[in-house]
Protein backbone atom coordinates (compact mmCIF):
# COMPACT_ATOMS: atom_id res chain seq x y z
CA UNK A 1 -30.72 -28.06 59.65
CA UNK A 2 -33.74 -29.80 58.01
CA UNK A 3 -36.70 -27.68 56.74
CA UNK A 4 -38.75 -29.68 59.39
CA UNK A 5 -36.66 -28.41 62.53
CA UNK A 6 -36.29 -25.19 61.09
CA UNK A 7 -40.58 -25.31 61.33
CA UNK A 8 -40.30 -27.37 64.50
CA UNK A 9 -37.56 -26.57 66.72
CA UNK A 10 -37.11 -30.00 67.42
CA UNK A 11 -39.98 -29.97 70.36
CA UNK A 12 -42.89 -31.35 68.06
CA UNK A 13 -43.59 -34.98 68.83
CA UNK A 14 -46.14 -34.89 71.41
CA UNK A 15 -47.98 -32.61 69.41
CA UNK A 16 -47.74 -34.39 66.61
CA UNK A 17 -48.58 -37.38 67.91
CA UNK A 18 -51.52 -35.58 69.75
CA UNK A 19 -52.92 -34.41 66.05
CA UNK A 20 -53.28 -38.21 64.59
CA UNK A 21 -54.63 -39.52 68.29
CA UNK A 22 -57.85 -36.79 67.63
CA UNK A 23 -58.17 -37.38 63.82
CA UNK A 24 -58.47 -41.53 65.11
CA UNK A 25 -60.92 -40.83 67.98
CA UNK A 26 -62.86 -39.18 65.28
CA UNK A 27 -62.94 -42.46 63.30
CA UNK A 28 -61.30 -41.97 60.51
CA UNK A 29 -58.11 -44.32 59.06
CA UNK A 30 -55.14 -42.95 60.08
CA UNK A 31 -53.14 -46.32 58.46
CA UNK A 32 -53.80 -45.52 54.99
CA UNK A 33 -49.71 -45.40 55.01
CA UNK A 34 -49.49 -49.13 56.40
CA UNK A 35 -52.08 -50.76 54.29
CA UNK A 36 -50.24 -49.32 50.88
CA UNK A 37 -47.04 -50.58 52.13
CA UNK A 38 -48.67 -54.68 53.06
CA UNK A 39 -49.97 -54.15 49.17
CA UNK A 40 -46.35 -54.34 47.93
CA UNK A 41 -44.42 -56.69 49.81
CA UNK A 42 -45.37 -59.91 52.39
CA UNK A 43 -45.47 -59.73 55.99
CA UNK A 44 -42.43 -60.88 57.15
CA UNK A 45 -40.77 -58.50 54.77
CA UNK A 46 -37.84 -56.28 55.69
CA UNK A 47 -38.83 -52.43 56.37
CA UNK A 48 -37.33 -49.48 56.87
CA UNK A 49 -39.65 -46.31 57.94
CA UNK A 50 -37.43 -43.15 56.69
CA UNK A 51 -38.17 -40.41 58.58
CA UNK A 52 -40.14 -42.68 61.49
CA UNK A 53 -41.90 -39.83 63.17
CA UNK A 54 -43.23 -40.67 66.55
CA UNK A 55 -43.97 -44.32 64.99
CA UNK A 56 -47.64 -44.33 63.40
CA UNK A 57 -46.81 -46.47 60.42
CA UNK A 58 -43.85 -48.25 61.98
CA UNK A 59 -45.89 -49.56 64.98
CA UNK A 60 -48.86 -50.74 62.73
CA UNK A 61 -46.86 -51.92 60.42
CA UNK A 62 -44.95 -54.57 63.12
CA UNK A 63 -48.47 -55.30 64.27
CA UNK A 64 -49.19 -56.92 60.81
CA UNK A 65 -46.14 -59.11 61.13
CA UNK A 66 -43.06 -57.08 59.26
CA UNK A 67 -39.69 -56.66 60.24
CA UNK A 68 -39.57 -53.61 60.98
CA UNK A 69 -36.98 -50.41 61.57
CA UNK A 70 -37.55 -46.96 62.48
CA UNK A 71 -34.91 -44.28 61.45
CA UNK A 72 -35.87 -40.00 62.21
CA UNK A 73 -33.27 -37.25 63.26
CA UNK A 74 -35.96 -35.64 65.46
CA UNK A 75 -35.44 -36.98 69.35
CA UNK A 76 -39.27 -35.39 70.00
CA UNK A 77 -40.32 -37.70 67.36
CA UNK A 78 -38.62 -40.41 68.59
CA UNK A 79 -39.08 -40.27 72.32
CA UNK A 80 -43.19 -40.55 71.86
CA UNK A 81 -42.04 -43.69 69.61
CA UNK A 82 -39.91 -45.48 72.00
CA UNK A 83 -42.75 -44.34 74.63
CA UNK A 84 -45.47 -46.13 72.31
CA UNK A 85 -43.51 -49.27 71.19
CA UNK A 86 -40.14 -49.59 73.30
CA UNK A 87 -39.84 -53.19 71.80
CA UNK A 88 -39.23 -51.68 68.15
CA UNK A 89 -36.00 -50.72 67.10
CA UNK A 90 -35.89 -46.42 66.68
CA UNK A 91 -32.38 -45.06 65.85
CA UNK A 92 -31.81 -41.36 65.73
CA UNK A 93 -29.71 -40.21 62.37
CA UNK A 94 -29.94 -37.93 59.65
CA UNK A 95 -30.82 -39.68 56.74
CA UNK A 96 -28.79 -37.92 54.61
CA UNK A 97 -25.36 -39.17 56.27
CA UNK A 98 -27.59 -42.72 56.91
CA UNK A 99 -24.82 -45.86 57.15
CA UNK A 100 -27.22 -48.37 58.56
CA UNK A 101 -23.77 -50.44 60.13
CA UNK A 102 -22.40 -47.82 62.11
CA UNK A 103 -26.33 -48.49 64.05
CA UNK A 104 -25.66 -52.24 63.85
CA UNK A 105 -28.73 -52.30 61.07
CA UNK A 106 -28.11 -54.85 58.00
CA UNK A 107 -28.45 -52.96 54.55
CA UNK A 108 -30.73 -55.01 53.74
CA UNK A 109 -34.68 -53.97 53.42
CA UNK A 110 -37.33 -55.49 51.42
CA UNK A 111 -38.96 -52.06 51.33
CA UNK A 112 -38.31 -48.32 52.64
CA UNK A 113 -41.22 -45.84 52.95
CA UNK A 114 -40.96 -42.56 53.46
CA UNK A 115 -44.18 -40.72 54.44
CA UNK A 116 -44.97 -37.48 55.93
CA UNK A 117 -43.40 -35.21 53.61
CA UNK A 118 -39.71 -36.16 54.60
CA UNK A 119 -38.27 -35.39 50.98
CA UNK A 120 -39.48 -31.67 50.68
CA UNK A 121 -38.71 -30.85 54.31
CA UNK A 122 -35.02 -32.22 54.21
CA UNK A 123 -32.14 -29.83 54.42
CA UNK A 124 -32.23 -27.84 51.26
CA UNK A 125 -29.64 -29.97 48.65
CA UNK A 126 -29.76 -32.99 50.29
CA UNK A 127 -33.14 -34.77 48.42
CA UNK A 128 -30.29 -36.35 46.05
CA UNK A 129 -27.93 -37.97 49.18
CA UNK A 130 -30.91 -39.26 51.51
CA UNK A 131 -32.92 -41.19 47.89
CA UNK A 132 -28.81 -42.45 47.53
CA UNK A 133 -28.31 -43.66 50.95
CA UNK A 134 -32.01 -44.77 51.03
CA UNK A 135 -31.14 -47.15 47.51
CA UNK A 136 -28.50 -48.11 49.22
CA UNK A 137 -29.72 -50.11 51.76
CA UNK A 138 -32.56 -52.01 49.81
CA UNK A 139 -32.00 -55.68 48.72
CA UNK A 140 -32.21 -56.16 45.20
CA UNK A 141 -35.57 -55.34 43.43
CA UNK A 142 -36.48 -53.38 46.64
CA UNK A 143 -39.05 -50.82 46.54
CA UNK A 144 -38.61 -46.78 47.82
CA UNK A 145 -42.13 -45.47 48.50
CA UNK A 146 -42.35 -42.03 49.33
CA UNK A 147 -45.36 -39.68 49.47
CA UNK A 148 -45.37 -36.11 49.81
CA UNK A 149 -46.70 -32.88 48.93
CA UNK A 150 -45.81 -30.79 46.08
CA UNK A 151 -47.81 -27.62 45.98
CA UNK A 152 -48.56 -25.18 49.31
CA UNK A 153 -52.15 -27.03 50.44
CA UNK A 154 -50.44 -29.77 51.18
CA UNK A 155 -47.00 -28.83 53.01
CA UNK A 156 -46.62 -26.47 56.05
CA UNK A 157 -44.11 -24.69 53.62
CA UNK A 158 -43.58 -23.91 50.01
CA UNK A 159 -42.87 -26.66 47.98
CA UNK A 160 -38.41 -27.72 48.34
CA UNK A 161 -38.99 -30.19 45.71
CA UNK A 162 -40.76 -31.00 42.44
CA UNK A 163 -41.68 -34.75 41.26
CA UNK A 164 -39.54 -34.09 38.15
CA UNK A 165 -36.24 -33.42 40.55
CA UNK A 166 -37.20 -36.38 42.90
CA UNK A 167 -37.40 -38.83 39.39
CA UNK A 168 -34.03 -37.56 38.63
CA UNK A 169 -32.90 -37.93 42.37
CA UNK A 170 -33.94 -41.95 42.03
CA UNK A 171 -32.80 -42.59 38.61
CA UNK A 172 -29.17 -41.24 39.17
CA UNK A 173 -29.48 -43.60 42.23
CA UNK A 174 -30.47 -46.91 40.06
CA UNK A 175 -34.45 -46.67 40.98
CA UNK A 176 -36.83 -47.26 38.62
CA UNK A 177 -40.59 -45.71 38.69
CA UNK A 178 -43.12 -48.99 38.77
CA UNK A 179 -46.11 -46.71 39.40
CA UNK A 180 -47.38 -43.35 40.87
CA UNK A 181 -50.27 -42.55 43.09
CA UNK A 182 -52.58 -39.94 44.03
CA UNK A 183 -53.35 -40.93 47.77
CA UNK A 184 -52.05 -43.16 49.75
CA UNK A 185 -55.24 -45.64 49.03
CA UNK A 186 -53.76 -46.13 45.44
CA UNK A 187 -56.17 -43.06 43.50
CA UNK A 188 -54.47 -43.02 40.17
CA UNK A 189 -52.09 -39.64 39.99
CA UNK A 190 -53.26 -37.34 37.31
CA UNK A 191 -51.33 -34.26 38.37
CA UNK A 192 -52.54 -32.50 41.60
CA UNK A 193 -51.05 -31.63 44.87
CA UNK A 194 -50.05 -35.08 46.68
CA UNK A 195 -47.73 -37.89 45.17
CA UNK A 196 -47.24 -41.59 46.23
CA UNK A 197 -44.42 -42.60 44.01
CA UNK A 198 -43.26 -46.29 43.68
CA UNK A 199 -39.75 -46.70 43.15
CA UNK A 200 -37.80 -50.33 42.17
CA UNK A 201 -33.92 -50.99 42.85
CA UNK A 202 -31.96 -52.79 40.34
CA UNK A 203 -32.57 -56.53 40.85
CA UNK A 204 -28.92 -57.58 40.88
């Protein structure tokens, strides 16, 4: 069991989805996600959201003209997604036994992005399997982009992994570190709490 339904219980999506619906009534950006991910790569590009949630960066992402797939093990999460954008394609699997074929899903993504904390709320020992499967399925020269917290002000638990470990999880996986962030509006990272990390496959 993942760190996230162990917080959860698997019933969190409407209330989740609820949170980000406020924080946008109140006007701020809730697509700061999104608008890092059209930096990298051209719409039209390939993407896979990791971890989809109940959609947020998914949907806004397909509304900017990428091809996009969701993947999240949470049925919550993913029944206010298929509620909110039933023409996207939402697959429920755990990414750390992910084999995009076995869902009829080409291995073959310009991009993968995994925001929301997914890598420290995994299943404890898994970080190494899911940034594996996750290489796996990029095209060559493909970017992982993965943000998440590293310190207890910015997860809803103590910190499962450190920045150091995840490095070591994409290396030993062929992924190279292009750059590294602070927010997810491209702050330089100079230490600190929150990590955008950039991550390049091997181009052939």
């Amino acid at each position: 069991m993942s760190r996230w339904h162990e917080l959860t219980g698997g019933t969190s999506g409407r209330e989740y989805a609820a949170r980000f619906a406020a924080v946008a009534r109140g006007g701020k950006d809730v697509h700061g996600e999104a608008r890092f991910c059209a930096a990298l790569v051209p719409a039209g590009a390939r993407v896979l959201d990791a971890g989809c949630g109940t959609g947020r960066v998914m949907i806004r992402l397909a509304e900017l003209g990428y091809d996009c797939v969701g993947v999240d093990l949470d049925a919550s999460m993913l029944a206010v997604a298929r509620e909110q954008a039933p023409e996207l394609p939402w697959f429920q699997a755990d990414l750390a036994a992910f084999e995009p074929r076995r869902l009829g899903i080409a291995a073959d993504f310009d991009l993968v992005v995994a925001a929301g904390n997914i890598l420290p709320l995994l299943a404890a020992g898994t970080e190494a399997a899911v940034v594996r499967r996750l290489a796996a399925v990029l095209r060559p020269g493909g970017l992982l982009v993965a943000g998440f917290g590293l310190d207890e002000a910015h997860l809803p638990v103590p910190p499962g992994i450190a920045l150091p470990e995840y490095d070591d999880c994409c290396a030993a996986a062929g992924l190279t570190l292009v750059d590294r962030f602070a927010t997810w509006d491209a702050d330089p990272y100079e230490g600190g709490g929150y990590a955008v990390s950039v991550h390049r496959g091997p181009t052939a």
